[in-house]
N, C-alpha and C. Protein backbone atom coordinates (compact mmCIF):
# COMPACT_ATOMS: atom_id res chain seq x y z
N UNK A 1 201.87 2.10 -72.87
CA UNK A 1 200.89 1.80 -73.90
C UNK A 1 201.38 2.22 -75.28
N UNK A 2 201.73 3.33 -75.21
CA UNK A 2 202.48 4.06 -76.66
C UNK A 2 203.43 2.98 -77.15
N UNK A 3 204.52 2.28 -76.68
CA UNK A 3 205.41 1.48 -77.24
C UNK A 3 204.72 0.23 -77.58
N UNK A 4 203.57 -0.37 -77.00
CA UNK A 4 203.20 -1.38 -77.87
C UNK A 4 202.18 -1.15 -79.16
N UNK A 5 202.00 0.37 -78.97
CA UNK A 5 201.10 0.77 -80.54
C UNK A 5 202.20 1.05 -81.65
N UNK A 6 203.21 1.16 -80.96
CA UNK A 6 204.74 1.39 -82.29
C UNK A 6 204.48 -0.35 -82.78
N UNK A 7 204.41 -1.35 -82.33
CA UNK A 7 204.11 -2.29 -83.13
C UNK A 7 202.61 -2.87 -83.69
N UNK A 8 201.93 -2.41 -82.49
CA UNK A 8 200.33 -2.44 -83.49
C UNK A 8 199.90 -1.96 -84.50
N UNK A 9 200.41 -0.83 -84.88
CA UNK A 9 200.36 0.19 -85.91
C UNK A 9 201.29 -0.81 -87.11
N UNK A 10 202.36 -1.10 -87.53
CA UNK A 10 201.98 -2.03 -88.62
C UNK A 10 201.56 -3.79 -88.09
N UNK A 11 201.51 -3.92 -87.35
CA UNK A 11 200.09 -5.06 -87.39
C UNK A 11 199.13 -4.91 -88.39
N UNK A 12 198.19 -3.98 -87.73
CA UNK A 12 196.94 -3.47 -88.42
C UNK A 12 197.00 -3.50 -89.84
N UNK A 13 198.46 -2.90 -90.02
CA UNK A 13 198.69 -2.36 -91.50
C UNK A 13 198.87 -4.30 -92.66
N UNK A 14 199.47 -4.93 -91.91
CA UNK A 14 199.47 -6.30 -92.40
C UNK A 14 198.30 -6.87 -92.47
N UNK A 15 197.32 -6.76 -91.31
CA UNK A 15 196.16 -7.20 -91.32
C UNK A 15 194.95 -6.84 -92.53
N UNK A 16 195.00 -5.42 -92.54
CA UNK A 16 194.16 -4.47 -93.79
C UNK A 16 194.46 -5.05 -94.64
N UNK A 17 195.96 -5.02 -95.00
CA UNK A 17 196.27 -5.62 -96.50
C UNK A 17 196.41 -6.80 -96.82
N UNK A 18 196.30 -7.92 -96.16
CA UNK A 18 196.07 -9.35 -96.37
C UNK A 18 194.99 -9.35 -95.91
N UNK A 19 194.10 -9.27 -95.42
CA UNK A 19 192.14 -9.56 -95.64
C UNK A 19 191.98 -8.66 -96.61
N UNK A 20 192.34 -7.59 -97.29
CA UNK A 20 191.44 -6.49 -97.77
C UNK A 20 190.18 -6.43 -97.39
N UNK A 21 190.29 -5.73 -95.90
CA UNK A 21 188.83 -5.69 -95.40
C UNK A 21 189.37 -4.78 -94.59
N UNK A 22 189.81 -3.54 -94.80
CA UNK A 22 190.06 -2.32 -94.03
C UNK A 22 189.10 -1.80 -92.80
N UNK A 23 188.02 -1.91 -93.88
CA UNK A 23 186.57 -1.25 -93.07
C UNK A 23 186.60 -2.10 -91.90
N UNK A 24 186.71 -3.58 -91.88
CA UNK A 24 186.30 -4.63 -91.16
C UNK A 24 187.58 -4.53 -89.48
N UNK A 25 188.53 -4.21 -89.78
CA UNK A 25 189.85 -3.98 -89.17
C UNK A 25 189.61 -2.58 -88.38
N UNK A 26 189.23 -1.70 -89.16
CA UNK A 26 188.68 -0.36 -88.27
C UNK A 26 188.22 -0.61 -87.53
N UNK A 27 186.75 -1.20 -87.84
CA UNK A 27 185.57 -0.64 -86.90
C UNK A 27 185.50 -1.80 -85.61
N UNK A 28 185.95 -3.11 -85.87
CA UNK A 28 186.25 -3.89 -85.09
C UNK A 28 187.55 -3.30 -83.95
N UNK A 29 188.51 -2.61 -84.64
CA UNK A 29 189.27 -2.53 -83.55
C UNK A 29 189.25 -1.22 -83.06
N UNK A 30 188.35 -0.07 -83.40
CA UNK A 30 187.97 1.07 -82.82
C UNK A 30 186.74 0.50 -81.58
N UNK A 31 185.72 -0.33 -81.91
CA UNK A 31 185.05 -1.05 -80.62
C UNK A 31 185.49 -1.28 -79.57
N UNK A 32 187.07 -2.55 -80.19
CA UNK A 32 187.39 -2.90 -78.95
C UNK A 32 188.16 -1.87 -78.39
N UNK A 33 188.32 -1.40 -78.76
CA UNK A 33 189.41 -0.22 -77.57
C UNK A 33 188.73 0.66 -77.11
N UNK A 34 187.43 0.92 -77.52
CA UNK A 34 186.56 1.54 -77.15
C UNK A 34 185.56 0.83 -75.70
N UNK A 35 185.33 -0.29 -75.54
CA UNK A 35 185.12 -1.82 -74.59
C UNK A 35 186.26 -1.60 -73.69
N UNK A 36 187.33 -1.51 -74.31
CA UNK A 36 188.47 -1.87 -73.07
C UNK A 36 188.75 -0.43 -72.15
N UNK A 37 188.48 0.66 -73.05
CA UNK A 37 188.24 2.43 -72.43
C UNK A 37 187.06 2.24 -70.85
N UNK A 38 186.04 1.66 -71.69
CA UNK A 38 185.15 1.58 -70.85
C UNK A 38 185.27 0.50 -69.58
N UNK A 39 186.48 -0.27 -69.92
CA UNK A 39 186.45 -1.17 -68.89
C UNK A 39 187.52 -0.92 -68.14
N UNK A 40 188.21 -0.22 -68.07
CA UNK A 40 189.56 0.47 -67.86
C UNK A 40 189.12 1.50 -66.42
N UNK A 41 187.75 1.85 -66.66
CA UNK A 41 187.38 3.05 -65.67
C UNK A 41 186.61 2.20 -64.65
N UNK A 42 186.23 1.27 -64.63
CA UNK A 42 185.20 0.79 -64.22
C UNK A 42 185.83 -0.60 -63.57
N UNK A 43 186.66 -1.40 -63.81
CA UNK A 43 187.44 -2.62 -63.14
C UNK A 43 188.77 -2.43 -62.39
N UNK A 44 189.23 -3.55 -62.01
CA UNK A 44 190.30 -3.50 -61.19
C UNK A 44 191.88 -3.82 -61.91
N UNK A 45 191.71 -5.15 -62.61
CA UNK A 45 193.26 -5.28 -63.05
C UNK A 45 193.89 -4.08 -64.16
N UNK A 46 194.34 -3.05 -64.11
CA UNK A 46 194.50 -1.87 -64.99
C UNK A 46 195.95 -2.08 -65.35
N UNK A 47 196.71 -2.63 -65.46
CA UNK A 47 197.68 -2.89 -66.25
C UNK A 47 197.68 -4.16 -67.48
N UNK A 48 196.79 -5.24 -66.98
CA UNK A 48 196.45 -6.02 -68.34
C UNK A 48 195.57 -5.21 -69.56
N UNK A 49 194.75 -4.28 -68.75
CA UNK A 49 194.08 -3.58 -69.48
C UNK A 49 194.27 -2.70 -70.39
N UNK A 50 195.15 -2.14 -69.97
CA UNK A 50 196.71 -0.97 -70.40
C UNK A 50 197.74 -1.83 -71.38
N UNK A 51 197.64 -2.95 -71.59
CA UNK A 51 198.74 -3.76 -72.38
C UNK A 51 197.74 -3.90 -73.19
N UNK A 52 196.37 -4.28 -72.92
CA UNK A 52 195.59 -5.00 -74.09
C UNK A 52 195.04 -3.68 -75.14
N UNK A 53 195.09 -2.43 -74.48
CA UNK A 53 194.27 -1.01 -75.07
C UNK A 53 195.81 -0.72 -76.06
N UNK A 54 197.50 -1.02 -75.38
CA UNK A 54 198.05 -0.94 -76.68
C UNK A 54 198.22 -1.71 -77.66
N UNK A 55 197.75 -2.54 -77.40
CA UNK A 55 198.09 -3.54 -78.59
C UNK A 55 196.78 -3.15 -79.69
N UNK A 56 195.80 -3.32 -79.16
CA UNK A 56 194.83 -2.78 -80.16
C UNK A 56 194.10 -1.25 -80.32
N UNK A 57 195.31 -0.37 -79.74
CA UNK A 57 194.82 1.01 -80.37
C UNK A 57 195.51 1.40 -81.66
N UNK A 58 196.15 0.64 -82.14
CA UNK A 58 196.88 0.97 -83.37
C UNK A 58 196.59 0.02 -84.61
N UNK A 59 196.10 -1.10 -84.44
CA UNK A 59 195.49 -1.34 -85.12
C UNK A 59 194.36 -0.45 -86.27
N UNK A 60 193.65 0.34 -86.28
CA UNK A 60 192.93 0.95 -87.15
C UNK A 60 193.83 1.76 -87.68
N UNK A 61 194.66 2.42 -87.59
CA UNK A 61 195.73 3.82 -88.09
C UNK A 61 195.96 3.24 -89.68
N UNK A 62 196.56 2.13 -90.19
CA UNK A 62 197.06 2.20 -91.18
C UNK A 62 195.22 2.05 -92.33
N UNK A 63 194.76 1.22 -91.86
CA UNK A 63 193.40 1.48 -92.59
C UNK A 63 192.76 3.16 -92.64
N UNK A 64 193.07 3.61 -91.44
CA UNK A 64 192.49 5.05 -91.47
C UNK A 64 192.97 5.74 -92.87
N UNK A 65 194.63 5.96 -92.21
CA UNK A 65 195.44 6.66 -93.51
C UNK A 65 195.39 6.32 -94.71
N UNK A 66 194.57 4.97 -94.88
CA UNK A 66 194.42 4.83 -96.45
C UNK A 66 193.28 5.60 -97.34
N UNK A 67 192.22 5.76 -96.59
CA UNK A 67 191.33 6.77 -96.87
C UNK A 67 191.52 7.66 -97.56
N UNK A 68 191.80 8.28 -97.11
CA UNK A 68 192.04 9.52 -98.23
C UNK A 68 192.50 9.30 -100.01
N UNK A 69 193.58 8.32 -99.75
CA UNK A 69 193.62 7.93 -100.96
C UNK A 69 192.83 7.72 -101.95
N UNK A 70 191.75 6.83 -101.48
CA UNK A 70 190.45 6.01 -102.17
C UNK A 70 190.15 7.29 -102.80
N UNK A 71 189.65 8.74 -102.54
CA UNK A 71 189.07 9.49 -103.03
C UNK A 71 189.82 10.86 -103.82
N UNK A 72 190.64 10.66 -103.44
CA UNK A 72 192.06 11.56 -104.44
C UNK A 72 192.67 11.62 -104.92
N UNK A 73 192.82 12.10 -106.39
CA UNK A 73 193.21 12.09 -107.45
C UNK A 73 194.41 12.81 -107.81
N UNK A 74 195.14 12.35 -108.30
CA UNK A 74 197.00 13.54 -108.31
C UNK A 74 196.60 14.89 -107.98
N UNK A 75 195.42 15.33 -108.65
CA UNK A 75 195.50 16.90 -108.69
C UNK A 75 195.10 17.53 -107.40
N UNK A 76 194.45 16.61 -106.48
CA UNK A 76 193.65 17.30 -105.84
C UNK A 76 194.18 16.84 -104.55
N UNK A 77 195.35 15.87 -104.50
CA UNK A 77 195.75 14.91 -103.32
C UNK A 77 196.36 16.08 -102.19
N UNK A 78 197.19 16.87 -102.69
CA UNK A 78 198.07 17.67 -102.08
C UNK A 78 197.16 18.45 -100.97
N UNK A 79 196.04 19.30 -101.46
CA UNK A 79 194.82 20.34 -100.40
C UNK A 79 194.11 19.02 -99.90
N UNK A 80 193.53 17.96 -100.65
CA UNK A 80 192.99 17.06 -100.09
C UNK A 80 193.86 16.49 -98.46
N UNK A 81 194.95 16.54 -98.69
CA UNK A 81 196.03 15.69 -97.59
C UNK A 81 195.86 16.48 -96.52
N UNK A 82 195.82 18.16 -96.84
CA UNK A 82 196.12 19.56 -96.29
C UNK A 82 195.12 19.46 -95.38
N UNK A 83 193.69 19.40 -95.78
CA UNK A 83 192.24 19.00 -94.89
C UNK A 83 192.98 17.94 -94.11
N UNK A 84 193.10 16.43 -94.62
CA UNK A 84 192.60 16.13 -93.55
C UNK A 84 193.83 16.23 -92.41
N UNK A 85 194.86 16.60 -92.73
CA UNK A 85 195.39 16.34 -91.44
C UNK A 85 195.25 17.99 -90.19
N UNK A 86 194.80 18.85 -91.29
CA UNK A 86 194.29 20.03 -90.20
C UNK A 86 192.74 19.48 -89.40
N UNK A 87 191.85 18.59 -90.14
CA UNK A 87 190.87 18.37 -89.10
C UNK A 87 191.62 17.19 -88.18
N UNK A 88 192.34 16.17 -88.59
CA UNK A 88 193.28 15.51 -87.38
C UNK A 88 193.85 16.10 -86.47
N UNK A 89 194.67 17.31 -86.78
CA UNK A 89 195.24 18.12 -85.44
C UNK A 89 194.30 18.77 -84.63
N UNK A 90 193.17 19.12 -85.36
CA UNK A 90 192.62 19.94 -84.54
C UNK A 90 191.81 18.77 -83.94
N UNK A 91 191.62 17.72 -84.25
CA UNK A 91 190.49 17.08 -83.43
C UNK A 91 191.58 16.64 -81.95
N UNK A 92 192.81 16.31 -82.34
CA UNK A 92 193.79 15.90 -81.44
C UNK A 92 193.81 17.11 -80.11
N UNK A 93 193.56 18.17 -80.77
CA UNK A 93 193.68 19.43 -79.82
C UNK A 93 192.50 19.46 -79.09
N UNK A 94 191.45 19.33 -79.56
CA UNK A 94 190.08 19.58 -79.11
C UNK A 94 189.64 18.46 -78.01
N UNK A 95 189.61 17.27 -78.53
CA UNK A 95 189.37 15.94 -77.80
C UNK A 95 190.11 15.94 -76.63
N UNK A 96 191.46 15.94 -76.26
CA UNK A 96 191.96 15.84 -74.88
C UNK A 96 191.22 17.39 -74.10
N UNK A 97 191.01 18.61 -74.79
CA UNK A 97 190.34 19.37 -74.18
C UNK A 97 188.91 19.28 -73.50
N UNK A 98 188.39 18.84 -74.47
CA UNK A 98 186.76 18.18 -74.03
C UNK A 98 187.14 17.24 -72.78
N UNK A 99 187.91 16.14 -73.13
CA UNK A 99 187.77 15.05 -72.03
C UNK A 99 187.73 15.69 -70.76
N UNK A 100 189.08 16.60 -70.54
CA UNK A 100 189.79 17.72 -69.28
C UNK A 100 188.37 18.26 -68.81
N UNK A 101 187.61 18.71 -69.82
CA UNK A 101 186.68 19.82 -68.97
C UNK A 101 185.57 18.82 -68.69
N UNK A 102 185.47 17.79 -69.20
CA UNK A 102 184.31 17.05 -68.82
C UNK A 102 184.11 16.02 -67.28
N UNK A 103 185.74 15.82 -67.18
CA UNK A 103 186.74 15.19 -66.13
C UNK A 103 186.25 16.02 -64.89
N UNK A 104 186.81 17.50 -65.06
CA UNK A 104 186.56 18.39 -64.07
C UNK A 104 184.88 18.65 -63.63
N UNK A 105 184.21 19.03 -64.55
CA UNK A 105 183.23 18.86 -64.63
C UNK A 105 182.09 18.04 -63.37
N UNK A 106 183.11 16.69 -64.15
CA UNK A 106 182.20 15.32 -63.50
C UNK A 106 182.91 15.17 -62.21
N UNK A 107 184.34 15.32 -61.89
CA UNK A 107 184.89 15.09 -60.34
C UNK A 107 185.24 13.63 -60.48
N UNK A 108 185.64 13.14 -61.93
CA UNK A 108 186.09 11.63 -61.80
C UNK A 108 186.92 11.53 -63.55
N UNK A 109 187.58 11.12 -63.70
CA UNK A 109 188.66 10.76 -65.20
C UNK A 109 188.08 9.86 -65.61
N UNK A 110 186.38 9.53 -65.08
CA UNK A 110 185.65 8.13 -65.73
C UNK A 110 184.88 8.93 -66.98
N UNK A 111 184.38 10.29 -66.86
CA UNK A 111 184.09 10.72 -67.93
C UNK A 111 184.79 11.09 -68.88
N UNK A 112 186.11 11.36 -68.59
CA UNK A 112 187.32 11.27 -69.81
C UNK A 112 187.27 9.86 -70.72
N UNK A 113 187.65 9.69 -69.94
CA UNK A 113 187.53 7.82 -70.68
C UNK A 113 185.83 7.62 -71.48
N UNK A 114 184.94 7.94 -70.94
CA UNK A 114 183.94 7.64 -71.75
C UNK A 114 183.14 8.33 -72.70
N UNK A 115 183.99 9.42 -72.66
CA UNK A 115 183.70 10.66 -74.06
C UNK A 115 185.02 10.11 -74.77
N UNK A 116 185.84 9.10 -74.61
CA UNK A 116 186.89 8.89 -75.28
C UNK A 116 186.51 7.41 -76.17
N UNK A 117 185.53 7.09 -75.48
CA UNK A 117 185.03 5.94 -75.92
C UNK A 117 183.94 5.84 -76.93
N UNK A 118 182.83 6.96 -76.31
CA UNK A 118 181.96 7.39 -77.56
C UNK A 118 182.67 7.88 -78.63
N UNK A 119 183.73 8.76 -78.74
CA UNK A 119 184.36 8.95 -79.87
C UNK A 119 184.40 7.48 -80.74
N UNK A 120 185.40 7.18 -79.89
CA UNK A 120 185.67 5.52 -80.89
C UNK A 120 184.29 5.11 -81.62
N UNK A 121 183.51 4.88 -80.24
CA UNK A 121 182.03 3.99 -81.49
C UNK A 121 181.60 4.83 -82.31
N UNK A 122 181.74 5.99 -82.39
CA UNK A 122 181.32 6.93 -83.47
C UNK A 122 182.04 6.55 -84.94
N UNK A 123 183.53 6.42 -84.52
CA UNK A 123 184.09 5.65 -86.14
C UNK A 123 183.72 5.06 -87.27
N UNK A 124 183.08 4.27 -86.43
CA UNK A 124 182.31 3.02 -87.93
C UNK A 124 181.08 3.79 -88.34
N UNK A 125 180.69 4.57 -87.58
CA UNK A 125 179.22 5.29 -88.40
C UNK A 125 179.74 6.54 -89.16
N UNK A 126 181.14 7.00 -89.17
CA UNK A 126 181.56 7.80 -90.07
C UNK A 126 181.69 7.21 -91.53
N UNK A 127 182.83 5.59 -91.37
CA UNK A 127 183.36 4.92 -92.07
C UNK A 127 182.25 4.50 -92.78
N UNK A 128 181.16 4.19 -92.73
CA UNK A 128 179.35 3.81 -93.20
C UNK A 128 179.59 4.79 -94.38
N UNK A 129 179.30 6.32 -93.55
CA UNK A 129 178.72 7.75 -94.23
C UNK A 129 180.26 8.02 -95.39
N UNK A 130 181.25 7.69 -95.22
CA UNK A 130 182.20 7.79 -95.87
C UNK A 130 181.99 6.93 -97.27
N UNK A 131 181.87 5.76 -97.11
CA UNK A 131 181.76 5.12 -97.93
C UNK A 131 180.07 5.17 -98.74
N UNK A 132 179.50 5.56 -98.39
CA UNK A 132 178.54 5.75 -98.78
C UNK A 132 178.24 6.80 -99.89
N UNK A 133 178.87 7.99 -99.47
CA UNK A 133 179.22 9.48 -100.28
C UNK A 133 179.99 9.20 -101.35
N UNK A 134 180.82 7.95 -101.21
CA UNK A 134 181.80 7.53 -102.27
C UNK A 134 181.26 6.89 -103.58
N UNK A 135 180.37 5.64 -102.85
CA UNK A 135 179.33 5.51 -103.42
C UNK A 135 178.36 6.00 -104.75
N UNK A 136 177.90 6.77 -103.84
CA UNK A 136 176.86 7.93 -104.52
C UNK A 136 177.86 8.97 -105.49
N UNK A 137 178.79 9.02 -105.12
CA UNK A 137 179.68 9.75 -105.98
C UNK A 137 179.98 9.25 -107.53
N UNK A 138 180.44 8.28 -107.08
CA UNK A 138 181.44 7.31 -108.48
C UNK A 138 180.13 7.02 -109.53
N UNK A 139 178.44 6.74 -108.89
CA UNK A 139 177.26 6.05 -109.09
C UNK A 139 176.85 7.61 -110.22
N UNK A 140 177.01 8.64 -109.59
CA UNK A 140 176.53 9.92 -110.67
C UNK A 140 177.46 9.87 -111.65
N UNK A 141 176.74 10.32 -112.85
CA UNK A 141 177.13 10.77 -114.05
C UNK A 141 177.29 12.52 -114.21
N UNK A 142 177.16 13.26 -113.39
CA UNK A 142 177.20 14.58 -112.84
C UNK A 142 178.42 15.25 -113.37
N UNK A 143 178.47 15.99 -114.65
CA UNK A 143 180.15 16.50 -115.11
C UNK A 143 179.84 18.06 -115.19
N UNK A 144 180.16 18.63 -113.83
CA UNK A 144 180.14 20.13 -113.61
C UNK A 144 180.52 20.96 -114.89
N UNK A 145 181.67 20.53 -115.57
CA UNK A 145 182.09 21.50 -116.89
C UNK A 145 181.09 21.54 -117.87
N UNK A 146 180.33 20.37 -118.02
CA UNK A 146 179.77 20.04 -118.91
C UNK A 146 178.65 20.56 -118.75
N UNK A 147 177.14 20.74 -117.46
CA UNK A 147 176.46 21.42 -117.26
C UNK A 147 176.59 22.39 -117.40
N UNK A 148 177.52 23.45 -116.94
CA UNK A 148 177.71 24.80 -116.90
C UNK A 148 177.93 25.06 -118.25
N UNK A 149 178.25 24.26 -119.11
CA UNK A 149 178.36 24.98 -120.31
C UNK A 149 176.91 25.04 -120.60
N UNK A 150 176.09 23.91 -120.91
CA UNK A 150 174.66 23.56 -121.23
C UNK A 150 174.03 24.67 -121.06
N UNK A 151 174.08 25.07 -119.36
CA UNK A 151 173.50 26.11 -118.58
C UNK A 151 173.67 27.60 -119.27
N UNK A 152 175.03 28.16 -119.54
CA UNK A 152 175.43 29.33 -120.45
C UNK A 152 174.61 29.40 -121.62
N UNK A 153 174.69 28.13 -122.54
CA UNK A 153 174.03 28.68 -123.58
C UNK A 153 172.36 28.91 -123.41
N UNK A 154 172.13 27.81 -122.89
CA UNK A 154 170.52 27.81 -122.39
C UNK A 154 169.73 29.43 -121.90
N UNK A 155 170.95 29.98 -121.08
CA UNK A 155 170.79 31.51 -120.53
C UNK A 155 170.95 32.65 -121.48
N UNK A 156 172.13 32.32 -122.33
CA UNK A 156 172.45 33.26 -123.24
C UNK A 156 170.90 33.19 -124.88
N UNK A 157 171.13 31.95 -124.72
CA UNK A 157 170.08 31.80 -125.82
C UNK A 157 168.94 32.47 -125.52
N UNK A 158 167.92 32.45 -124.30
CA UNK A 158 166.98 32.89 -123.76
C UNK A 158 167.02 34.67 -123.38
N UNK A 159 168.47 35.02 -123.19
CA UNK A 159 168.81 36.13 -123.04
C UNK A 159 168.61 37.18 -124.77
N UNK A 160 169.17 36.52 -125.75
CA UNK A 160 168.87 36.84 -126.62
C UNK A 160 167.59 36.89 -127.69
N UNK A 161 166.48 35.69 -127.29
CA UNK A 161 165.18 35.77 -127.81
C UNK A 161 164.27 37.14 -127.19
N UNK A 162 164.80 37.71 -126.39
CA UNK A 162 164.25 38.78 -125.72
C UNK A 162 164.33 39.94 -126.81
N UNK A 163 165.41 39.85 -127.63
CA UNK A 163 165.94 41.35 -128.38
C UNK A 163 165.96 40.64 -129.83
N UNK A 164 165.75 39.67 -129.97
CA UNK A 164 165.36 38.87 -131.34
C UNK A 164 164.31 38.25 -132.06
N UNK A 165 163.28 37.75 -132.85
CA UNK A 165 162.11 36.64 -132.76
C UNK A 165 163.29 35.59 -132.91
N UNK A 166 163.14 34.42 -131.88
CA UNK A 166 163.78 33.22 -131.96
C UNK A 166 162.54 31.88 -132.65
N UNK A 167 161.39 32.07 -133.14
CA UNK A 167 161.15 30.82 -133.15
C UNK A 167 161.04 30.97 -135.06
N UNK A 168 161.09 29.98 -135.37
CA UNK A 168 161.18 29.35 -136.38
C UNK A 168 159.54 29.18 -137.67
N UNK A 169 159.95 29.57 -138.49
CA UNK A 169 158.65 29.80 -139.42
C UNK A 169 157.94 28.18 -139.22
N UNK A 170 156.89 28.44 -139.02
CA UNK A 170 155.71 27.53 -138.93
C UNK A 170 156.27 25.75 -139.64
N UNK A 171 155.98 24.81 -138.72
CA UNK A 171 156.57 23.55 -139.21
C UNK A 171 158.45 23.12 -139.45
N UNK A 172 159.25 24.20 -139.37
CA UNK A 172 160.25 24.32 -139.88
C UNK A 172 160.89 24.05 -138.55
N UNK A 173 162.19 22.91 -137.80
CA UNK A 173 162.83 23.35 -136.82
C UNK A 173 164.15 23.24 -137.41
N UNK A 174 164.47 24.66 -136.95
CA UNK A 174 166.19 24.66 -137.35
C UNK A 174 167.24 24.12 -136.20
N UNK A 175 168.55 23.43 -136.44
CA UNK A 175 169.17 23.16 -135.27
C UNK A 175 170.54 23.67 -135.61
N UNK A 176 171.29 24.17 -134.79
CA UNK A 176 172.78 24.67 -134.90
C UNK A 176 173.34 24.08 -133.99
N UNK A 177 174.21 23.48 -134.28
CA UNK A 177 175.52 22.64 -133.41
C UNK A 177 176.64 23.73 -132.71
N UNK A 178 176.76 23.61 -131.63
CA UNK A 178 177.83 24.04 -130.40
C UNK A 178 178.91 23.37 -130.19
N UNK A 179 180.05 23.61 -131.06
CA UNK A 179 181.25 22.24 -130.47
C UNK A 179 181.99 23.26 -129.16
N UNK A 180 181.64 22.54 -128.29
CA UNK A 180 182.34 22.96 -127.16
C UNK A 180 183.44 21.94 -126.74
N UNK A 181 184.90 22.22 -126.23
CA UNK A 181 185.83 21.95 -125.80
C UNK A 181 185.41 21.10 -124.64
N UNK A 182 185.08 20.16 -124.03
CA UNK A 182 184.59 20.63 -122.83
C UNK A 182 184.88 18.73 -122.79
N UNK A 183 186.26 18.59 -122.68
CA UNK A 183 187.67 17.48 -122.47
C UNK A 183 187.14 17.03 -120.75
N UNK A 184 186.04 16.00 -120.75
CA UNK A 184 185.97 15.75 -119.53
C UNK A 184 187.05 13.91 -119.40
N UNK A 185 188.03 13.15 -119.22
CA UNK A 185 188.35 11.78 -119.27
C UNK A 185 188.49 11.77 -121.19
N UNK A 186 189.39 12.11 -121.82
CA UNK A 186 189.25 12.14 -123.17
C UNK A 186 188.27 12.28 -124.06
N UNK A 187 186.88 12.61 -123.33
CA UNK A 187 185.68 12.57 -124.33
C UNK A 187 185.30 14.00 -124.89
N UNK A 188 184.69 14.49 -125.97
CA UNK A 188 184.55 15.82 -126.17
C UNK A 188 182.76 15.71 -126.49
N UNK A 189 182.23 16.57 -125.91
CA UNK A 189 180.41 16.69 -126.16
C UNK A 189 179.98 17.94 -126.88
N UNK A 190 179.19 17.43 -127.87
CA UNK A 190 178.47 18.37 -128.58
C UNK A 190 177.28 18.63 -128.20
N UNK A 191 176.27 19.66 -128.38
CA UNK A 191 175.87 20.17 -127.57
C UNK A 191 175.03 21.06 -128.39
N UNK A 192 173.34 20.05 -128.86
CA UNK A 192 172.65 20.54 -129.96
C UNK A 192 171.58 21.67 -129.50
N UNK A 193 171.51 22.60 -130.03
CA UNK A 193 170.44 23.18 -129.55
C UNK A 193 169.06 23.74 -130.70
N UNK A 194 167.99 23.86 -130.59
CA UNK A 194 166.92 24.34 -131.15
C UNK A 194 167.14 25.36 -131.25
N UNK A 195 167.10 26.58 -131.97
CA UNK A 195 166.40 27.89 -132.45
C UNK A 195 165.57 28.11 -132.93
């Protein structure tokens, strides 16, 4: 099975990148191998089955590994890469362990195969929640440097009306400008406040 995923694996990768439909290439071919897992334990011809599970278990890999990309930026690619391939090893470690004890467990390698299979259909409801977070991400206007500064003065200001009178003679509002540094994508924000 392994030697026909040495060529499914760039299949997939041709496929992703001429549809650009990655998502579509995943979750379709995490199903079927997930269908053929399940049919693998349960039928008789097990060597067509075994030819057809390599040809399409490698299919999803090159869409997988693109992931990460989508969401990492030069600075952050390197620890970003670092995650995910420590939750890959460890899931690699963990998963054949689960199957083993579930195998023993059950007194049949049919529950290996079908905790191997729920894994798979689990994929596309990650790939959903993945893209979704991405989503919601890119969709906020949310600039951490930029709050926290807001936040400081807001605290400090309030910190100091305590040991000062801060408000302003009757009708009169005074305003003092804050140029803060605060270089989020070339833009710089000022940052008016009342006294």
């Amino acid at each position: 099975m392994l030697w026909l995923a040495t060529l499914s694996v760039p299949l997939g990768g041709f496929l992703t990148d001429g549809t650009k439909r990655g998502g579509a290439v995943l979750a379709t071919a995490c199903a079927g191998f997930a269908f053929l897992m399940l049919l693998l334990s349960r039928s008789g011809p097990v060597v067509a089955l075994i030819i057809a599970m390599g040809i399409v278990c490698g299919l999803p890999a090159g869409a997988i590994m693109s992931l990460p990309m989508r969401v990492l930026n030069q600075k952050t690619r390197s620890i970003g890469m670092g995650v995910f391939y420590a939750v890959y090893y460890a899931g690699m470690l963990a998963g054949p362990a689960i199957g083993g004890k579930l195998a023993t467990w059950a007194g049949t390698a049919t529950a290996a195969l079908d905790f191997g299979a729920a894994a798979l259909l689990l994929c596309p409801l990650l790939l959903w929640s993945f893209h979704r977070i991405r989503r919601l991400r890119s969709r906020s206007q949310f600039h951490p440097a930029r709050w926290l500064v807001v936040l400081r003065h807001a605290v400090s200001r309030e910190v100091l009306c305590l040991f000062r009178p801060c408000r302003p003679p009757l009708g009169k509002r005074i305003y003092h400008v804050a140029d803060q540094d605060l270089s989020q994508r070339g833009r710089k924000f000022r940052i008016l406040e009342g006294s």
